[in-house]
N, C-alpha and C. Protein backbone atom coordinates (compact mmCIF):
# COMPACT_ATOMS: atom_id res chain seq x y z
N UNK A 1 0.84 -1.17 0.00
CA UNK A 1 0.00 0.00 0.00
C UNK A 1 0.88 1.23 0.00
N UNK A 2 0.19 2.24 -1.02
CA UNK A 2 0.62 3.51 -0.77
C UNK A 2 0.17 4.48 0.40
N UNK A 3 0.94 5.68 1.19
CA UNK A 3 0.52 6.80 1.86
C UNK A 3 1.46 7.94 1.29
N UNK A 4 0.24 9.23 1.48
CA UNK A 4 0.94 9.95 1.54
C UNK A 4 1.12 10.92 2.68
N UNK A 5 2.84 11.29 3.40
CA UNK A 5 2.57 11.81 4.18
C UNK A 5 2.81 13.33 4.85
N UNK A 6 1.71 14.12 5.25
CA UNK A 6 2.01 15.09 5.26
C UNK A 6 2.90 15.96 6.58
N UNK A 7 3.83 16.42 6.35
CA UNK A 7 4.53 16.66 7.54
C UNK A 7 5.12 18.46 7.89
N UNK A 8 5.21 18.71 8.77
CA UNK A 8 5.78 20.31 9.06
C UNK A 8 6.73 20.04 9.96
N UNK A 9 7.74 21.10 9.71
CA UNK A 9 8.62 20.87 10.47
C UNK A 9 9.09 22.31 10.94
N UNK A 10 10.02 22.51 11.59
CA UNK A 10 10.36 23.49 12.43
C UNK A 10 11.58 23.19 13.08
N UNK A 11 12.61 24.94 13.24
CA UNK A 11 12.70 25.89 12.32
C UNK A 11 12.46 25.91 10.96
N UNK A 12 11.94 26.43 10.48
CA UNK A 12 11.70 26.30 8.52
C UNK A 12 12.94 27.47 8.57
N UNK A 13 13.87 26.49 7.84
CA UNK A 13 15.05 27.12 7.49
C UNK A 13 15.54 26.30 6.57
N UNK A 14 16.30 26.42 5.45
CA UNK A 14 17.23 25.78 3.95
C UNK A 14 17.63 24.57 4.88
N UNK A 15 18.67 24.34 5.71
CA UNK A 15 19.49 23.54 6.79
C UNK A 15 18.40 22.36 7.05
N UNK A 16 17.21 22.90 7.67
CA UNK A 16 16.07 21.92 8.05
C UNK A 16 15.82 21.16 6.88
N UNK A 17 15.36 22.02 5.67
CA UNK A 17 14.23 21.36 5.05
C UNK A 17 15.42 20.34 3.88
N UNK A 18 16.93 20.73 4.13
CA UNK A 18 17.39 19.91 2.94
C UNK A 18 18.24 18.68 4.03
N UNK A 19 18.21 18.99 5.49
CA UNK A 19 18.80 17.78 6.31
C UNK A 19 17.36 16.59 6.24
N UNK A 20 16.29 17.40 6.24
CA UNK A 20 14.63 16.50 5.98
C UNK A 20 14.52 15.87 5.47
N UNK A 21 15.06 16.53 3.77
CA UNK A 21 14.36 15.75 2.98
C UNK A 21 15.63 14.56 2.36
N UNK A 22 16.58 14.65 3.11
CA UNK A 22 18.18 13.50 2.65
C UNK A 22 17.70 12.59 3.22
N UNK A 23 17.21 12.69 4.87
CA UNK A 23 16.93 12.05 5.79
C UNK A 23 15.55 10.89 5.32
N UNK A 24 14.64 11.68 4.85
CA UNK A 24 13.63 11.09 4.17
C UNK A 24 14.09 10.12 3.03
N UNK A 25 14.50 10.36 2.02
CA UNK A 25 15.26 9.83 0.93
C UNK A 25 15.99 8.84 1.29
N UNK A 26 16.43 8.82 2.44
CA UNK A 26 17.39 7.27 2.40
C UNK A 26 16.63 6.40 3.29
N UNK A 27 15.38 6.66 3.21
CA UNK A 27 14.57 5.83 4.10
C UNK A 27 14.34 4.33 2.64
N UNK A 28 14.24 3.45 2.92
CA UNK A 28 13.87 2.61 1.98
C UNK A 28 12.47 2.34 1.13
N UNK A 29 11.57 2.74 2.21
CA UNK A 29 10.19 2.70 1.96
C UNK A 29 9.24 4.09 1.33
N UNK A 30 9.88 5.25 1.39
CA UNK A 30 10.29 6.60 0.37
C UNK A 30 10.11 6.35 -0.85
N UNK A 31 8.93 6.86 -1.52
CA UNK A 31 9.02 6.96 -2.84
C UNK A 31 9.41 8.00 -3.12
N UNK A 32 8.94 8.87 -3.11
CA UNK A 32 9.10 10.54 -3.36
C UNK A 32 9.20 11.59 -2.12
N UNK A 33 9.59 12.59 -2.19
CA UNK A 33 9.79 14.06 -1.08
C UNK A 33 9.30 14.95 -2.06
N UNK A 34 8.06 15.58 -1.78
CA UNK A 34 7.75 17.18 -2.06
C UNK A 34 7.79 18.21 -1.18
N UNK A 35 8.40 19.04 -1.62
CA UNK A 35 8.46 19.98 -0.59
C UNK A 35 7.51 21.48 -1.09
N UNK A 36 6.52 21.74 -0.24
CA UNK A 36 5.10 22.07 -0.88
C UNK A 36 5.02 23.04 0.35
N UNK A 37 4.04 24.21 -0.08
CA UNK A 37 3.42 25.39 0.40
C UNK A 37 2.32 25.24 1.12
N UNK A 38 1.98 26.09 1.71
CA UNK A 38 0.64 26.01 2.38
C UNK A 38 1.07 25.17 4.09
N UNK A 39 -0.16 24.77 4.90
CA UNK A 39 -0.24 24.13 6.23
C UNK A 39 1.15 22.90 6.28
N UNK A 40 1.55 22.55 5.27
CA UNK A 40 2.53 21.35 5.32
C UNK A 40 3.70 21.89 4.39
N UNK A 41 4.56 21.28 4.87
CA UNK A 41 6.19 22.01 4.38
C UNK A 41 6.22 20.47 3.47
N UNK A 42 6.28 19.33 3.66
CA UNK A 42 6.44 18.31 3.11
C UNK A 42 5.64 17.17 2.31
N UNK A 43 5.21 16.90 1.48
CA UNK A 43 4.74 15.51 1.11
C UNK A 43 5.79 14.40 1.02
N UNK A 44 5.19 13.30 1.63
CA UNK A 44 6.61 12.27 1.32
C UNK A 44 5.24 10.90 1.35
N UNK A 45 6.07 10.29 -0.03
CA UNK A 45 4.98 9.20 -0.63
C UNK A 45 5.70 8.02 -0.56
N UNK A 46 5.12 7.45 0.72
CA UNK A 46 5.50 6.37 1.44
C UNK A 46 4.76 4.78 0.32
N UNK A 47 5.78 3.54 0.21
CA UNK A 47 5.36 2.60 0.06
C UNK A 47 5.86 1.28 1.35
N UNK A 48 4.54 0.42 1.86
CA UNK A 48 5.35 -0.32 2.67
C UNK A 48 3.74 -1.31 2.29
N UNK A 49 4.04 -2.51 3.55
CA UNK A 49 3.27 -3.66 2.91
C UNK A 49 2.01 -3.49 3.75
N UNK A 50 1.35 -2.84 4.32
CA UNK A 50 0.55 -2.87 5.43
C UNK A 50 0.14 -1.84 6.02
N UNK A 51 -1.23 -1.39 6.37
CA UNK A 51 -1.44 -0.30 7.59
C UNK A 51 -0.47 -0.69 8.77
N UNK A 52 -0.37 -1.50 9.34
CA UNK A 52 0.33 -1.84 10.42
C UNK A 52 1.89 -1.61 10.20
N UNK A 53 2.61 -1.57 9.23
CA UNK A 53 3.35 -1.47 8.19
C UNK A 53 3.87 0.55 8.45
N UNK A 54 2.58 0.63 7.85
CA UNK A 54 2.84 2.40 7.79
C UNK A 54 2.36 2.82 8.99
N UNK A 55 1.83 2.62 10.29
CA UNK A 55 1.66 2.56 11.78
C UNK A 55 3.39 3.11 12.20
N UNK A 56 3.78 1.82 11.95
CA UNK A 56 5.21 1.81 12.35
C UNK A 56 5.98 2.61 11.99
N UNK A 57 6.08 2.51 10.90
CA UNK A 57 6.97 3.69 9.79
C UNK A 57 7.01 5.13 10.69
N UNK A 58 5.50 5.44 10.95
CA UNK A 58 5.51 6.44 11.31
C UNK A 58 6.17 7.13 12.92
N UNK A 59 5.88 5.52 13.47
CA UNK A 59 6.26 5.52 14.96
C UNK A 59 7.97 5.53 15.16
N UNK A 60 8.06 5.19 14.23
CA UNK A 60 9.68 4.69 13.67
C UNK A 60 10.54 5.32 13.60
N UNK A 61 10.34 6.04 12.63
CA UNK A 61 10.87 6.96 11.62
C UNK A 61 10.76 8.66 11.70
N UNK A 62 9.57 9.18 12.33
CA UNK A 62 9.24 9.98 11.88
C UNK A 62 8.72 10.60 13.78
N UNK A 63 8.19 10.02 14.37
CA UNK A 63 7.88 10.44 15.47
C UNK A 63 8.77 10.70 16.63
N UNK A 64 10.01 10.61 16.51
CA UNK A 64 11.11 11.13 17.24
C UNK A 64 11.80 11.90 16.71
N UNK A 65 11.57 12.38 15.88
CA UNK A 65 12.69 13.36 14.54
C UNK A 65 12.45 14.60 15.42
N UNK A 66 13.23 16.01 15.60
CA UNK A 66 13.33 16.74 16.41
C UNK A 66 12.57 17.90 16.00
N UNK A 67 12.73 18.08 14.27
CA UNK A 67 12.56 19.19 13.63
C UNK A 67 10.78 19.18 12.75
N UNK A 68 10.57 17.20 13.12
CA UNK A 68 9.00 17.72 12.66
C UNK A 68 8.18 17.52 14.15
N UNK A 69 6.98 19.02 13.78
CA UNK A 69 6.38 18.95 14.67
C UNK A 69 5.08 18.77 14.89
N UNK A 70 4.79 17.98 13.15
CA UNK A 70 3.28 17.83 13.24
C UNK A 70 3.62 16.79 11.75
N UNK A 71 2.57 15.68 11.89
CA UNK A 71 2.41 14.98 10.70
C UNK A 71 1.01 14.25 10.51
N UNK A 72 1.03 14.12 9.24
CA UNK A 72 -0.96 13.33 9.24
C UNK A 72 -0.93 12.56 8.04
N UNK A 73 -1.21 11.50 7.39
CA UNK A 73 -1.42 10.45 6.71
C UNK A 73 -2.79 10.49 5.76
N UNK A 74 -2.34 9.76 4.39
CA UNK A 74 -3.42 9.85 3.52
C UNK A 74 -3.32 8.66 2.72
N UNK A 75 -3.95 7.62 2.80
CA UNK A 75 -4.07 6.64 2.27
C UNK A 75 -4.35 6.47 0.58
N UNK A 76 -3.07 5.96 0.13
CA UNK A 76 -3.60 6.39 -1.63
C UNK A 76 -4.51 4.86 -2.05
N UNK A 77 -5.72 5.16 -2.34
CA UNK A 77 -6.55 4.14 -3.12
C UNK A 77 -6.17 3.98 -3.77
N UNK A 78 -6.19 4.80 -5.05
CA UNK A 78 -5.47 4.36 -6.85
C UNK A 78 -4.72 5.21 -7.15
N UNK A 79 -4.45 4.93 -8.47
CA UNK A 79 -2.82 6.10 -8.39
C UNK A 79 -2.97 5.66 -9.71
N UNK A 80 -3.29 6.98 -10.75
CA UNK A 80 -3.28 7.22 -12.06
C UNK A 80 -2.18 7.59 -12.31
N UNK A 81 -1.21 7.76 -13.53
CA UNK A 81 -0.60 8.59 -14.06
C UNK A 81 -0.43 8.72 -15.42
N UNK A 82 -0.38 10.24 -15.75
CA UNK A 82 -0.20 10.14 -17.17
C UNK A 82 1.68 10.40 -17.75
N UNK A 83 2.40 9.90 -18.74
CA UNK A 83 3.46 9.15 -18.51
C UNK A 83 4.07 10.58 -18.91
N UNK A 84 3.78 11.23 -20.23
CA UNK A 84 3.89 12.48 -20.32
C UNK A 84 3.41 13.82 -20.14
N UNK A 85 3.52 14.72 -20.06
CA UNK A 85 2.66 16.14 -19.29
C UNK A 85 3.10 16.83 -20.75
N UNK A 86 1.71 17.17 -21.43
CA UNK A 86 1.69 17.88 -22.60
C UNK A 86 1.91 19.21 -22.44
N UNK A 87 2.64 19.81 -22.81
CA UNK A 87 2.10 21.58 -22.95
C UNK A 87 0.94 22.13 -23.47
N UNK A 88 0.75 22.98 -22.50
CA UNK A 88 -0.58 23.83 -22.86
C UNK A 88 -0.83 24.67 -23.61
N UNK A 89 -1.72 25.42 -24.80
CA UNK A 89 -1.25 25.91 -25.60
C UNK A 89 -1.46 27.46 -24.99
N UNK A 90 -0.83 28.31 -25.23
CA UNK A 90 -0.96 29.75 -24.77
C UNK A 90 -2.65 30.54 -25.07
C-alpha cells in the first residue's frame, strides 16, 4: 500500500528542510519528497506492505525526529498517471 505523508517541520530554514528531505530519501520505503506550500512544508509518498506497516513507519521513523512537529497520513486508493505532461497551448 501507498501513503501519503504530510509533515511540518520546524525551524523552517534551507538547513532543516534539505537535512529532511536527505533524511527522508534514504529511508527505503520513500518513494518521493515534495516539498510544498501552504499548512505542510512536506509531502513524502511512502510505500510499505501494510497499515500496520505504515503505523510503524511512522512511529519509527518519523515520530522522534526533532525538527518535525506535526504529521498526518493519507491513504492512496489508486494512483493514475499520465506518462507524459503535454504543454498547454498559450
Amino acid at each position: 500500500m501507498q501513503a501519503f505523508l504530510h509533515v511540518q517541520v520546524r525551524p523552517l530554514s534551507r538547513t532543516v528542510i534539505e537535512g529532511f528531505k536527505a533524511y527522508a530519501m534514504s529511508l527505503p520505503e520513500v518513494v518521493s519528497v515534495f516539498v510544498v506550500t501552504g499548512g505542510d512544508d512536506f509531502l513524502v509518498q511512502v510505500a510499505v506492505p501494510s497499515v500496520d506497516a505504515l503505523h510503524a513507519f511512522v512511529m519509527d521513523k518519523f515520530s522522534g525526529r526533532r525538527e518535525i512537529v506535526g504529521f498526518r497520513s493519507s491513504v492512496i486508493y489508486q494512483h493514475t498517471r499520465k506518462q507524459v505532461v503535454e504543454p498547454l497551448d498559450p
